[in-house]
Protein backbone atom coordinates (compact mmCIF):
# COMPACT_ATOMS: atom_id res chain seq x y z
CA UNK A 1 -14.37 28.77 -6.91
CA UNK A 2 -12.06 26.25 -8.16
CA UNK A 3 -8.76 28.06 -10.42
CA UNK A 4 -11.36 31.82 -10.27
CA UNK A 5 -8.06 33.10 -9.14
CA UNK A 6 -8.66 37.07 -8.85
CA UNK A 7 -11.88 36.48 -9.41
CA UNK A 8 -12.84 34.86 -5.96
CA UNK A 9 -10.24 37.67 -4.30
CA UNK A 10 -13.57 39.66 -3.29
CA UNK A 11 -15.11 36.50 -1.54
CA UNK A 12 -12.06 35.57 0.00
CA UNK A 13 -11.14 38.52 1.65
CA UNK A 14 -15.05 38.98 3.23
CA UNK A 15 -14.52 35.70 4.39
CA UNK A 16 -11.23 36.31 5.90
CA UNK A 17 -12.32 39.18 7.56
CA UNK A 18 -14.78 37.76 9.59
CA UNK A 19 -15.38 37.16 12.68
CA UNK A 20 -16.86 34.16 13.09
CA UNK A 21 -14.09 31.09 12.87
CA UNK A 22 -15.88 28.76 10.47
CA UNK A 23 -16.45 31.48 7.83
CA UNK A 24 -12.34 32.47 8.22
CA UNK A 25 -12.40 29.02 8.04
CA UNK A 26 -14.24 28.18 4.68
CA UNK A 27 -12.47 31.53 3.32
CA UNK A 28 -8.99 29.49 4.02
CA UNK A 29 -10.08 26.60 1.77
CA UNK A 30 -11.80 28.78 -0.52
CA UNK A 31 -8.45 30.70 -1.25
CA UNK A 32 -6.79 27.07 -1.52
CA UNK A 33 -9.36 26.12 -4.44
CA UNK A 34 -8.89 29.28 -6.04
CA UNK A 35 -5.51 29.81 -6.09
CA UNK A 36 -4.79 25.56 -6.72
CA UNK A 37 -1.76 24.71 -8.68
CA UNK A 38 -0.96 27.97 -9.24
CA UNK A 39 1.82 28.67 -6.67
CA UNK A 40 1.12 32.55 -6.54
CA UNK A 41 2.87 34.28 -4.01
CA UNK A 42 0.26 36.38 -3.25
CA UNK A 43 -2.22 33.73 -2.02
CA UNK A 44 0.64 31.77 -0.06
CA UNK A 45 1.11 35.44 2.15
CA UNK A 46 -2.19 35.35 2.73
CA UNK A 47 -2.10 32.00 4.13
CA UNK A 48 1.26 32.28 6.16
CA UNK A 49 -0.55 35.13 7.95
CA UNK A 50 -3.93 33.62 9.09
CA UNK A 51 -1.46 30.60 9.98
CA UNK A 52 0.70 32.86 12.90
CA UNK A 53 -1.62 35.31 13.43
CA UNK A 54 -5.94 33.85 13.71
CA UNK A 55 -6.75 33.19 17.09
CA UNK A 56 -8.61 29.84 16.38
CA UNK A 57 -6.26 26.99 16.42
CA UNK A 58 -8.37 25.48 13.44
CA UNK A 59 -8.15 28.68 10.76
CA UNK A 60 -4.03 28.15 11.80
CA UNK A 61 -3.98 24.60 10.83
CA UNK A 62 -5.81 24.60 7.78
CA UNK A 63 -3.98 27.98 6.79
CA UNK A 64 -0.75 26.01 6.90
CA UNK A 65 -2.14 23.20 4.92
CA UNK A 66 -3.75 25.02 2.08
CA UNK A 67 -0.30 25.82 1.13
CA UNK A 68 0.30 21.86 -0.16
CA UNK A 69 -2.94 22.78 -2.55
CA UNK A 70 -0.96 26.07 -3.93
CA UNK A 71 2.25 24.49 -3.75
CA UNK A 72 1.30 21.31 -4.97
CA UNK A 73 3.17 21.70 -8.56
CA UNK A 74 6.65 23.07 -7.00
CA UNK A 75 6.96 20.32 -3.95
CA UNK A 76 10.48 21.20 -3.50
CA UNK A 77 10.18 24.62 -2.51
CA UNK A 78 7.87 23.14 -0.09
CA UNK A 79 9.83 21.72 2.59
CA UNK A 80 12.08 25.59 3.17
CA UNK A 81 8.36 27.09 3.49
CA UNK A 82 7.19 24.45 6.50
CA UNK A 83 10.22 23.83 8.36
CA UNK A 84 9.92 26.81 10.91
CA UNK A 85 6.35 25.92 10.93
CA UNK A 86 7.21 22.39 11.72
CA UNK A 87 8.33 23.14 14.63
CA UNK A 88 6.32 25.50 16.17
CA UNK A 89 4.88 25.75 19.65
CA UNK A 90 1.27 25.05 18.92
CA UNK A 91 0.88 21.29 17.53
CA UNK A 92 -2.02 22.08 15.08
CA UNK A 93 0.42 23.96 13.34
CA UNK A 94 2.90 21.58 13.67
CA UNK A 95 0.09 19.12 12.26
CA UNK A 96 -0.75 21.66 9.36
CA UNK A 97 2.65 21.81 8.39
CA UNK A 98 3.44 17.69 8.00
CA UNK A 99 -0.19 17.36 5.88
CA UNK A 100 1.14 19.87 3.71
CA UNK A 101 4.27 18.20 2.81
CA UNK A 102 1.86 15.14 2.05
CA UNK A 103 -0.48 16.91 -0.08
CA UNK A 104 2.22 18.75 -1.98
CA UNK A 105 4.96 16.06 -2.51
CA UNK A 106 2.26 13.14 -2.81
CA UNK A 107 3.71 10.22 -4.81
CA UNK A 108 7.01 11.95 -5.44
CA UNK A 109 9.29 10.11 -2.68
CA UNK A 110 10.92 13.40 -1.71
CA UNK A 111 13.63 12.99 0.91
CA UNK A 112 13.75 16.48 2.17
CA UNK A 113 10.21 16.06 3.07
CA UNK A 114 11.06 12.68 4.69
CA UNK A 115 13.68 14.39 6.73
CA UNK A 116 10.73 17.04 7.72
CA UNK A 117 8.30 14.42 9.00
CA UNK A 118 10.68 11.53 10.36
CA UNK A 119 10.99 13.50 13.76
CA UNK A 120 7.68 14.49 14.08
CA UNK A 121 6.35 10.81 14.32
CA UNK A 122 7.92 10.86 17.96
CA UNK A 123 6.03 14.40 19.03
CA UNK A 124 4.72 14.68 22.36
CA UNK A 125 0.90 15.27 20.71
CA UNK A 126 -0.73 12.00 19.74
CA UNK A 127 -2.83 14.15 16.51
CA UNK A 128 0.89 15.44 15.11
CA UNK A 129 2.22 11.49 15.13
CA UNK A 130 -0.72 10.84 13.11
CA UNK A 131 -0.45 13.43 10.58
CA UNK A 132 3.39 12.63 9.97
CA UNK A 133 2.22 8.45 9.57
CA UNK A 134 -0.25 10.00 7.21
CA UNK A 135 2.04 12.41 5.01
CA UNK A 136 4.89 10.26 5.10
CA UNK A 137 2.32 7.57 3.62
CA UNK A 138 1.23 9.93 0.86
CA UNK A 139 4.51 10.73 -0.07
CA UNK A 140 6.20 6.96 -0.31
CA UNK A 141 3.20 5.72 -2.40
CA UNK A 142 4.46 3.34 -4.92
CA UNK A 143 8.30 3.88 -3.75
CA UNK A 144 10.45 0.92 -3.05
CA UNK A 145 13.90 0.93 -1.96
CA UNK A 146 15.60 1.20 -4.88
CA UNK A 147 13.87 4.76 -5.34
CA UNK A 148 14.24 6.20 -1.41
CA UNK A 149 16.20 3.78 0.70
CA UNK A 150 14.35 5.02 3.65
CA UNK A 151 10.70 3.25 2.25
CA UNK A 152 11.65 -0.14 4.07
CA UNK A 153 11.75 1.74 7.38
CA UNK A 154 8.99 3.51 7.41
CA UNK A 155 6.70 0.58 6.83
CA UNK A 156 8.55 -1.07 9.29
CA UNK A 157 7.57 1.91 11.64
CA UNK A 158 3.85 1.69 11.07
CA UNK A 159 3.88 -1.75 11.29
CA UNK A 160 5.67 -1.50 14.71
CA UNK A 161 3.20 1.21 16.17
CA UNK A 162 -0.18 -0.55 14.65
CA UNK A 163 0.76 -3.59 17.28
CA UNK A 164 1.94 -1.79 20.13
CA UNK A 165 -0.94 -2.10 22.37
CA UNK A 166 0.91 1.01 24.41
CA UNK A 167 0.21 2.89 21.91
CA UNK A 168 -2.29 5.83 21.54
CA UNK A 169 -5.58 5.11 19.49
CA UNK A 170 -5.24 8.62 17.58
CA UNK A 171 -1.50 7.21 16.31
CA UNK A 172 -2.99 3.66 15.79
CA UNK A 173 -5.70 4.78 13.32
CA UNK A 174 -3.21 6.95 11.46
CA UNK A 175 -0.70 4.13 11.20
CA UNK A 176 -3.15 1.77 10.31
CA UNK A 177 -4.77 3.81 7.33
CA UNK A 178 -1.28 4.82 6.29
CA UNK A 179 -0.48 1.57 6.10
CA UNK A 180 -3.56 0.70 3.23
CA UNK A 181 -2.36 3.91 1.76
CA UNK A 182 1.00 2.53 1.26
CA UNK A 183 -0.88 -0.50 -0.54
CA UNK A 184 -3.48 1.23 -2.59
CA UNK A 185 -4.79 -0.51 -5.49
CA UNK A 186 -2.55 -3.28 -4.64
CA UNK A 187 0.16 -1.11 -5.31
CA UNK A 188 -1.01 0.27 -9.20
CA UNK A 189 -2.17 3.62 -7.83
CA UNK A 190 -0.81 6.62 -7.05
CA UNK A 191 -2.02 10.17 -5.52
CA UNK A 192 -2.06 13.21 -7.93
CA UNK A 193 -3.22 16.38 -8.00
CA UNK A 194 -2.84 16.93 -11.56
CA UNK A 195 -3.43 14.72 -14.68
CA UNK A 196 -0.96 13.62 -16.83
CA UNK A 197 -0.38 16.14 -19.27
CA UNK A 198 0.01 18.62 -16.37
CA UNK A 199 -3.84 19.92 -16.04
CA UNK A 200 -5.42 20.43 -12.67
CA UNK A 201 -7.18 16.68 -11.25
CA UNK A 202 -10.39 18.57 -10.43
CA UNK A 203 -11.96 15.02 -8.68
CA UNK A 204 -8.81 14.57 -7.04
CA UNK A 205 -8.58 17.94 -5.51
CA UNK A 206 -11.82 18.44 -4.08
CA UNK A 207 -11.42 15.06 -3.15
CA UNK A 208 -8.07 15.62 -1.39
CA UNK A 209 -9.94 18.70 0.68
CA UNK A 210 -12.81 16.57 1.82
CA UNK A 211 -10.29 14.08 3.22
CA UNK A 212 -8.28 16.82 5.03
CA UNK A 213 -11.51 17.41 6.58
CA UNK A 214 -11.71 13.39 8.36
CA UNK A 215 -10.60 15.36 11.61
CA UNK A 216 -14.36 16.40 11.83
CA UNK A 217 -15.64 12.94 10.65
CA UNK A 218 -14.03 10.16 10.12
CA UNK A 219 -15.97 8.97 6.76
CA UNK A 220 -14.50 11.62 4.95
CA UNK A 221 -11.09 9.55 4.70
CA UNK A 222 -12.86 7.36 2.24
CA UNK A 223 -12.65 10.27 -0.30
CA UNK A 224 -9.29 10.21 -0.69
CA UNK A 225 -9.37 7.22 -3.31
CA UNK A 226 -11.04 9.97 -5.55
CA UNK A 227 -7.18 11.31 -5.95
CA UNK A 228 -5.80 8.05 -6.53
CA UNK A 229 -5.11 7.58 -10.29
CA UNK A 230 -4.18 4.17 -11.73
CA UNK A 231 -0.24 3.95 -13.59
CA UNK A 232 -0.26 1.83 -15.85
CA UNK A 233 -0.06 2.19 -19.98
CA UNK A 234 -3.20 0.59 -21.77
CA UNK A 235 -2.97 1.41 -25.63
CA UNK A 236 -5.90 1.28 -27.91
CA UNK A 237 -6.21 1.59 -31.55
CA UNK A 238 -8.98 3.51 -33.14
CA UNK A 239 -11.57 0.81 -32.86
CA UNK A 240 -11.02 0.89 -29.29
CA UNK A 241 -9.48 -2.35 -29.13
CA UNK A 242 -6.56 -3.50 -27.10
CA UNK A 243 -3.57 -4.18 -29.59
CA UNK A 244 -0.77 -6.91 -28.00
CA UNK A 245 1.80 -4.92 -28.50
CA UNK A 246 5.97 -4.25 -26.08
CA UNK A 247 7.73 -1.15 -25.45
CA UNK A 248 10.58 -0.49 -24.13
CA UNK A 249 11.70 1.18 -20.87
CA UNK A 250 15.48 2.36 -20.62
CA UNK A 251 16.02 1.30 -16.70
CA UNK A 252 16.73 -1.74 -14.96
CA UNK A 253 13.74 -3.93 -13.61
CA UNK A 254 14.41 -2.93 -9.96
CA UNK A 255 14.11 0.56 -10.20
CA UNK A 256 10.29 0.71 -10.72
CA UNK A 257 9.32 -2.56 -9.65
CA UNK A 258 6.98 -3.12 -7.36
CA UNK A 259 8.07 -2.85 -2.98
CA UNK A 260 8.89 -6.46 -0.97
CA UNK A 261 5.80 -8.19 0.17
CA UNK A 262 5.05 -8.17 3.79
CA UNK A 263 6.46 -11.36 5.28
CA UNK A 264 3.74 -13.06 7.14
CA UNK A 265 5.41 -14.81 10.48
CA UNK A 266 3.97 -18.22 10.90
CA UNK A 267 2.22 -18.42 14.74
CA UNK A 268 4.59 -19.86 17.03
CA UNK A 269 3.17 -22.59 19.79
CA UNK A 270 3.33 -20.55 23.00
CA UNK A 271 6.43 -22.00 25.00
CA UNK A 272 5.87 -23.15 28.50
CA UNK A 273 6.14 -20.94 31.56
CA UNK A 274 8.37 -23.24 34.10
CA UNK A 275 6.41 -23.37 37.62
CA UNK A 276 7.66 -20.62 40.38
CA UNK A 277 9.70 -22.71 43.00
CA UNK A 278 9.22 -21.16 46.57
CA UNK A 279 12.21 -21.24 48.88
CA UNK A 280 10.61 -22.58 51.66
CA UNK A 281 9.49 -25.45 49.23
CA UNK A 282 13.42 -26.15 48.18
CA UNK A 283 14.15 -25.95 52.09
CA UNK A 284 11.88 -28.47 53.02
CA UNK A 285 12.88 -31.03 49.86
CA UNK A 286 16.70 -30.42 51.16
CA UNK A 287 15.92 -31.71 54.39
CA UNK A 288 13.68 -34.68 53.48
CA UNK A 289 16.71 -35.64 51.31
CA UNK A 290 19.27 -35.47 54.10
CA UNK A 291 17.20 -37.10 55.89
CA UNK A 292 16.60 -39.80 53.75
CA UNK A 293 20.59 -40.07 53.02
CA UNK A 294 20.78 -40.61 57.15
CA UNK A 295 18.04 -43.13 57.09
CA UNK A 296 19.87 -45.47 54.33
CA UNK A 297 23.57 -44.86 55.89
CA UNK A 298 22.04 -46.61 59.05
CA UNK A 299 20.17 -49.25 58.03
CA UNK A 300 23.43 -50.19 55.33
CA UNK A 301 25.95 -53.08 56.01
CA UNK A 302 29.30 -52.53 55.84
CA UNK A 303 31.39 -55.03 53.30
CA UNK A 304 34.70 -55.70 52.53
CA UNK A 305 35.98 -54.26 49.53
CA UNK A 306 36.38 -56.96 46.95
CA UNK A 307 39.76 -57.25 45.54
CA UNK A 308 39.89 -57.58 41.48
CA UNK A 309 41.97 -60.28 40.14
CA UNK A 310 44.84 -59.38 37.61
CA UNK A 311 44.53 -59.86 34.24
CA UNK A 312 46.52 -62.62 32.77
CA UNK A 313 48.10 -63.51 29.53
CA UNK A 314 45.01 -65.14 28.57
CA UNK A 315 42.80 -62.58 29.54
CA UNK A 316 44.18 -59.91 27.10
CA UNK A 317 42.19 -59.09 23.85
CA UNK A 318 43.24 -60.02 20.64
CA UNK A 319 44.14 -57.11 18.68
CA UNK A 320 44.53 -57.39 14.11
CA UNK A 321 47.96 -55.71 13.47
CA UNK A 322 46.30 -53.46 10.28
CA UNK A 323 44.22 -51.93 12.28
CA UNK A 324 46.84 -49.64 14.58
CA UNK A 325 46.40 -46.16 15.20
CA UNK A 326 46.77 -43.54 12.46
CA UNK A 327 50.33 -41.34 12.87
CA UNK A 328 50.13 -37.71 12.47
CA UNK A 329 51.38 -37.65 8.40
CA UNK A 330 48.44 -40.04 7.95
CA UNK A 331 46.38 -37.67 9.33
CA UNK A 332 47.44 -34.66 7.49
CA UNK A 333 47.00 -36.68 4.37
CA UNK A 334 43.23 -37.31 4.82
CA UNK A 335 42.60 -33.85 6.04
CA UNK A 336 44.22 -32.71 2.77
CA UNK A 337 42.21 -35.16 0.94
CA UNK A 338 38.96 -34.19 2.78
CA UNK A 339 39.31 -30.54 1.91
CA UNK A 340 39.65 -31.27 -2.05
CA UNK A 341 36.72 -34.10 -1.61
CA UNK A 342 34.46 -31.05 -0.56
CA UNK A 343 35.92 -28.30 -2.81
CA UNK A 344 35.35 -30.07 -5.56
CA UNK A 345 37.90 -32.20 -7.96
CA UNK A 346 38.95 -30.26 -11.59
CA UNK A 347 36.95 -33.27 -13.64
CA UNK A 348 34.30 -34.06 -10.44
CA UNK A 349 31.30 -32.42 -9.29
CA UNK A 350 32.15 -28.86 -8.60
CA UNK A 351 30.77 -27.62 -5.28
CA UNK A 352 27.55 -26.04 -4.85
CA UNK A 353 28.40 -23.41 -1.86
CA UNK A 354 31.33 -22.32 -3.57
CA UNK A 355 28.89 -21.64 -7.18
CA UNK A 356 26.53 -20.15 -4.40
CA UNK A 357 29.50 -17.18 -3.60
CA UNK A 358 30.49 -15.93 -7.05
CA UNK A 359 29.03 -12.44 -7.74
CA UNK A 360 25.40 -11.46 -8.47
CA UNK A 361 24.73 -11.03 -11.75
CA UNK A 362 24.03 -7.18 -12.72
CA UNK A 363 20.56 -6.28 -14.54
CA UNK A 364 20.62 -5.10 -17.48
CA UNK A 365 19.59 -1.82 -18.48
CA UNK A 366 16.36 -1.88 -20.72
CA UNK A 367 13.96 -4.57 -20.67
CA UNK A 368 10.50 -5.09 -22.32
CA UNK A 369 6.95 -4.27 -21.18
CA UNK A 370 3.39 -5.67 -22.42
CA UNK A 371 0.59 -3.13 -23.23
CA UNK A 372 -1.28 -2.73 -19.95
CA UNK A 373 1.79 -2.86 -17.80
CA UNK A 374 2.51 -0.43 -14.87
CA UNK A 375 4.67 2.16 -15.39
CA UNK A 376 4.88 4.82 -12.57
CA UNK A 377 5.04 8.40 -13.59
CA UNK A 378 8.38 9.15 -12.90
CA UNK A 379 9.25 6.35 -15.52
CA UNK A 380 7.33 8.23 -18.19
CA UNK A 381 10.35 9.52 -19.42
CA UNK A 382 12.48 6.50 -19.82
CA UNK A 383 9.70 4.44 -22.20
CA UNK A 384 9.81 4.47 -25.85
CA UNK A 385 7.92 2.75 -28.44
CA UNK A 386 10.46 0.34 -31.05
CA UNK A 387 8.02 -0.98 -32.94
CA UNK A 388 7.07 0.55 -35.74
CA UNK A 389 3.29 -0.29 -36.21
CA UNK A 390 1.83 1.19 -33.13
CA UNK A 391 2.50 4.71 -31.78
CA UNK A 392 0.90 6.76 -29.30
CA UNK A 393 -1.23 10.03 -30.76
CA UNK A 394 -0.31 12.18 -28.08
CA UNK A 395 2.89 12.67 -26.32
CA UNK A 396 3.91 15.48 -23.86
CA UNK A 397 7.31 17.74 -24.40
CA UNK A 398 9.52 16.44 -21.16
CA UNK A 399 10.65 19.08 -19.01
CA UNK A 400 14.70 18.65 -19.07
CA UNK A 401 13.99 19.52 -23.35
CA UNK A 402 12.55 23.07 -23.74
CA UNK A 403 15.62 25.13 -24.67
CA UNK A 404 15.87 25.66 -28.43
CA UNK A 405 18.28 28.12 -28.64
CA UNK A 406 21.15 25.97 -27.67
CA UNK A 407 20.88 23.65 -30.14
CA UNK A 408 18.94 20.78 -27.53
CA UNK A 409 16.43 18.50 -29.12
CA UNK A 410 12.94 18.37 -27.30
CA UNK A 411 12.44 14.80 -26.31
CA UNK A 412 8.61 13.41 -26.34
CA UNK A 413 7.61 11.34 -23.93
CA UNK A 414 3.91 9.32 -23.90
CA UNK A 415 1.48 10.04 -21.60
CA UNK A 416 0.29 7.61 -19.11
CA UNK A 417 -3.28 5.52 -18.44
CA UNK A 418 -5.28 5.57 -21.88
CA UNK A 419 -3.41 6.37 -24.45
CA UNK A 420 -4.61 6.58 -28.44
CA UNK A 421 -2.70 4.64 -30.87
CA UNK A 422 -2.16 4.91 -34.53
CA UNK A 423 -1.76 1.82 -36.71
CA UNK A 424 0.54 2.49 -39.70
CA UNK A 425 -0.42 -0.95 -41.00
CA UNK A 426 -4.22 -1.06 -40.79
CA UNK A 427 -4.26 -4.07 -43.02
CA UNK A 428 -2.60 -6.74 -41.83
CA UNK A 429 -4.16 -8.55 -38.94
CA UNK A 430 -3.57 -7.66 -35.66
CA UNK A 431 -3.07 -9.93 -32.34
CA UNK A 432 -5.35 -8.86 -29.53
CA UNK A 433 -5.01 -8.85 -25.35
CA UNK A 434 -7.54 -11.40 -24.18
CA UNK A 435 -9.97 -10.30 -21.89
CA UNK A 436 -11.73 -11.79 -18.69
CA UNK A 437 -15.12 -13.14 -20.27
CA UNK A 438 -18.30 -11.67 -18.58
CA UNK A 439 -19.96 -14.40 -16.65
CA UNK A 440 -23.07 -15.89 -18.38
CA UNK A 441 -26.02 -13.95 -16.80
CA UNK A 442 -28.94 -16.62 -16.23
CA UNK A 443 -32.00 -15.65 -17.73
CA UNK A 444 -34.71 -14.81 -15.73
CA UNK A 445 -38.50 -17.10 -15.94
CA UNK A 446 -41.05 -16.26 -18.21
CA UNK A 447 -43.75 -14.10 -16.57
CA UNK A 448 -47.12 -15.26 -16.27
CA UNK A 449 -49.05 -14.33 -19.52
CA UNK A 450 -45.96 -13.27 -21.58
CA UNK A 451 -44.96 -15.26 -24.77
CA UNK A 452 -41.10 -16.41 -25.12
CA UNK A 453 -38.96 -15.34 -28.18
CA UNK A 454 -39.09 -17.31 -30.92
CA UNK A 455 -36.58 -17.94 -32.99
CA UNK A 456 -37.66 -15.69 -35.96
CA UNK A 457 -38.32 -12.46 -33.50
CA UNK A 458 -39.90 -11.23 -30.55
CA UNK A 459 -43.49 -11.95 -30.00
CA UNK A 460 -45.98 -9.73 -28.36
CA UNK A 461 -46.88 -10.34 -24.68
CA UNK A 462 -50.42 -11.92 -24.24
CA UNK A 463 -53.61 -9.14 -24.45
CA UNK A 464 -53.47 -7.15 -21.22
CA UNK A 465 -50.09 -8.28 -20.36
CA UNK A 466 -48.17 -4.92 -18.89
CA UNK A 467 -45.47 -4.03 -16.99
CA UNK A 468 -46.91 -4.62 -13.33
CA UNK A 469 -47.88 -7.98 -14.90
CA UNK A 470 -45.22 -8.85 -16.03
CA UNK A 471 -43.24 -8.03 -12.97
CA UNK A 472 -45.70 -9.85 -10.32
CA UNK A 473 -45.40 -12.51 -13.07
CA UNK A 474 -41.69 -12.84 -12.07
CA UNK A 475 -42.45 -12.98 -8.38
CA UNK A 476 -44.59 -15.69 -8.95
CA UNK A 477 -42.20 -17.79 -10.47
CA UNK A 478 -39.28 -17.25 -7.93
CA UNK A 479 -42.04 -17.83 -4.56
CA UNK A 480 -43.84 -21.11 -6.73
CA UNK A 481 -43.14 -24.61 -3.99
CA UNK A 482 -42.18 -27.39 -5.81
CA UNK A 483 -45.83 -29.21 -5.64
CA UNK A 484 -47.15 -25.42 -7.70
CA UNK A 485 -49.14 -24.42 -4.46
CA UNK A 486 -49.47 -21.05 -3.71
CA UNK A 487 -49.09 -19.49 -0.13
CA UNK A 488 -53.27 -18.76 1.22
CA UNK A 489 -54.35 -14.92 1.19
CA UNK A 490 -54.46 -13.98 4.83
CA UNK A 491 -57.66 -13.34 5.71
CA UNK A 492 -59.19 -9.81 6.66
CA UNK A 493 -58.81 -8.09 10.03
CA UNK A 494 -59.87 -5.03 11.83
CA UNK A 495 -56.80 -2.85 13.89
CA UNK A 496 -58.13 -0.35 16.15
CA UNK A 497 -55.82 2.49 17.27
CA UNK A 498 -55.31 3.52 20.92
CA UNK A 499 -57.10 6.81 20.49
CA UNK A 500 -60.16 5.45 18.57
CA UNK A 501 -60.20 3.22 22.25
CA UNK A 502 -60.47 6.11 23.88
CA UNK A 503 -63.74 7.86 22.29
C-alpha cells in the first residue's frame, strides 16, 4: 500500500474500525505507507484521533508516530503538531511524539526539534529517555558544531548516561545505539526518507517502519541502515569510469566538515587508598610516646651549658670588595633588562608566546573538493563545477529559485551520490582515480582426472570426468597428508534402534 493514497482509504478505514488492537494497529501503519511524503491533512486527522482517543496504549503511540512518515517532507511544521503531545500524561504518547520528530527531521539538525526532545531525556519513564537519545540521534546525524552548537552536548550526554552504572538498562541501550547512530558509516551517511531529486526512498521507508517496530524485537534495529544513504559526490563519465576531476564548494571548510573525534582518556594507575587510623590506635601511640619522652628525661645527665668563644679579628671571613650586594637601581635595571631579554629584542629572536597570541587566521570562503568527496546534502547548493570539461547530466532546480515572474534566475544545483558526467573533450586523455586492486584470488588444485589449460585454450576434462568428479576431485587435494596417504574407509557396522530391541 505504499503512496495508494485514496486508494488504500477502503482498507484503512476496515482496519481502523476494528476491534481487535493489532488490526487498528496494522491499519495505523498502513495509513502511514499510504499517505508517505505526502503531508495530507486528511490522513494526519485521522492519526491525531486514534492517538487521543484508542484505548490501547500501542494504536496511541504508533498513531503519533506515523505522523513523522506523513510529515516527513515539511519537518518544520512538525515540532507545533507534537508539542502538546509531548507532553502528555500517558508516556507512550509522549514516546510517539519524540520518534516522530526523529523520523521527520532526520539528518536536518533542526533546533526546534532539539528544544522538543532535550527535556524529555530527563522523564520520569525509562522507554521516553530512550526514544528522545534515539530521535535526538537521528536528527544530529552528520551535524557538527559549526551547524547546531548544541551537537557537542548531546554526545556528551550519551556518553555520560552509557557509563553511569545507575543508570536504567532501557536508557543505556538507547544511548548506546544512538551513540553508533551518531557515527554511522564513519560519519559518510546520513538518514533519508527521500532520494535526492526529491522521490520517495522506498528501501528506506519500509526500512524506517521495521525499525520503529525494535520495541517488539530487538533485531529489527538492524534495519535501520536500510535508510542510511551515503553523501558523497562520485562522478563518472560515460564509460563508467571515475574521471580525477575538483569542484568547488562556496563555504568555509568548517561548516561541513566532519564532528571532533572522541578523545580517548589514557587509564590512569589507581591512586592509593591511605589506611583507616582508629582512635584508640592514635591513643595508645600517644602514650607509648610520652612515655618514652619520661623514660629518656630520667635516665639523661644534666651538663653545663658550654659557653661559645667570641669571634676574633682573625676569625672573620674574607670578603672580595666586587662582589657587594646589588642596590635597588641595580635591580630595577636587570628587571628591565630581563623583561626585553624575554619579549624579544627588534633585531633578536622574536618570542614564541607572544607569535602564539596574535589572532587566528579566518578561513576562507570557497575551497576545492576531489571527485568522491563528501558533501552533505545541505551543501548541495553551495557546489559548482569550474572546470569546463566535466559537467554533471542531471541537476535539480533549488528551491529558493522557482519564481519567474519577478525576474529571479533558477539556480541548478547537482545531485548527490552517482552522478553522470559529460566530457566536452572526449579526445584528449583523461587522468583517472586509482582504485584499491582486488586481491589476487589463489587458484584452486587441479581435480583428479581433469586436464589444466594450456596455453593455446581450454582442454576437455578426461572421459567421464563430471561435475561430482570434479568436485570430490577438489576434496581430495585439500584432505591429501604430505606422505599422499589417504585416511582408511571405516569399516561396516550394524546400529540397531531401541524399538527393533524391543520385538
Amino acid at each position: 500500500m505504499l503512496g495508494r493514497q485514496e486508494s488504500a482509504d477502503k482498507l484503512i478505514q476496515g482496519l481502523l474500525d476494528d476491534p481487535q488492537p493489532a488490526l487498528r494497529y496494522s491499519g495505523v501503519c498502513t495509513l502511514a505507507l499510504a499517505y508517505c511524503g505526502t503531508g495530507s491533512n486528511k490522513a494526519v486527522r485521522k492519526l491525531l484521533h486514534a492517538a487521543v482517543s484508542d484505548v490501547s496504549d500501542d494504536v496511541r503511540r504508533m498513531a503519533v508516530m506515523s505522523l513523522g512518515f506523513i510529515l516527513f517532507r515539511k519537518p518544520s511544521a512538525v515540532p507545533r503538531i507534537v508539542e502538546l503531545l509531548s507532553e502528555s500524561y500517558n508516556p507512550h504518547v509522549r514516546y510517539g511524539a519524540a520518534m516522530c520528530l526523529g523520523l521527520a527531521a532526520a539528518g536536518t539538525g533542526l533546533e526546534e526539534a532539539i528544544d522538543i526532545l532535550e527535556p524529555m531525556t530527563k522523564d520520569s519513564q525509562d522507554f521516553v529517555r530512550q526514544g528522545a537519545f534515539l530521535a535526538s540521534a537521528l536528527i544530529m546525524v552528520q551535524q557538527n558544531e559549526a551547524q547546531n552548537p548544541k551537537a557537542g552536548t548531546i554526545r556528551k550526554t550519551l556518553q555520560k548516561v552509557v557509563s553511569d552504572r545507575h543508570e536504567e538498562a532501557m536508557t543505556k541501550w538507547g544511548a548506546s545505539v544512538s551513540l553508533g547512530i551518531l557515527d554511522a558509516g564513519g560519519r559518510n551517511c546520513t538518514i533519508s526518507l527521500q532520494t535526492q531529486t526529491g522521490n520517495l526512498n522506498m528501501n528506506g521507508i519500509v526500512s524506517a517502519l521495521i525499525f520503529t517496530q525494535y520495541w517488539y524485537w530487538f533485531p529489527f534495529t538492524l534495519f535501520l541502515s536500510g535508510a542510511m544513504t551515503p553523501t558523497a559526490i562520485i562522478g563518472v563519465d560515460q564509460d563508467l569510469e571515475v574521471p580525477s576531476f575538483k569542484f568547488h564548494s562556496a563555504t568555509r571548510p568548517s561548516v561541513f566538515g566532519y564532528p571532533p573525534e572522541q578523545e580517548v582518556k589514557t587509564s590512569e594507575e589507581p591512586e592509593k587508598v591511605k589506611t583507616a587510623v582508629l582512635s584508640t590506635t592514635a591513643q595508645a601511640k600517644r602514650r607509648k610516646q610520652a612515655k618514652e619522652r619520661q623514660a629518656r628525661k630520667g635516665s639523661m645527665d644534666i651538663d653545663h651549658t658550654p659557653t661559645t668563644p667570641k669571634p676574633t679579628d682573625d676569625d672573620k671571613m674574607d670578603v672580595d670588595e666586587d662582589t657587594q650586594r646589588p642596590t635597588k637601581e641595580e635591580k630595577a635595571e636587570e628587571a628591565v633588562a630581563d623583561s626585553k631579554t624575554e619579549g624579544g629584542d627588534k633585531e633578536g629572536t622574536p618570542n614564541p608566546e607572544g607569535a602564539s597570541k596574535k589572532k587566528v587566521e579566518k578561513e576562507k570562503v570557497g575551497y576545492e573538493l576531489e571527485n568522491m568527496s563528501r558533501v552533505l546534502p545541505a551543501q548541495l547548493k553551495y557546489i559548482s563545477f569550474p572546470e569546463e570539461r566535466y559537467r554533471p547530466v542531471k541537476k535539480v532546480r533549488s528551491k529558493s529559485h522557482r519564481n519567474l515572474l519577478i525576474g529571479l534566475t533558477i539556480s541548478e544545483q547537482p545531485t548527490g551520490g552517482v552522478i553522470l558526467l559529460t566530457d566536452s573533450k572526449p579526445s584528449e586523455a583523461k587522468s583517472l582515480l586509482e582504485m584499491r586492486s582486488k586481491k589476487a584470488s589463489t587458484p584452486a588444485a587441479p581435480a583428479t582426472g581433469v586436464v589444466p589449460q594450456s596455453s593455446q585454450g581450454i582442454s576437455a576434462p578426461a572421459t567421464g570426468a563430471g561435475g561430482a568428479i570434479a568436485g570430490a576431485g577438489v576434496l581430495t587435494a585439500v584432505d591429501e597428508d604430505d606422505d599422499g596417504e589417504e585416511a582408511e574407509v571405516p569399516r561396516e557396522f550394524d546400529y540397531q534402534s531401541d524399538n527393533e530391541g524391543d520385538e
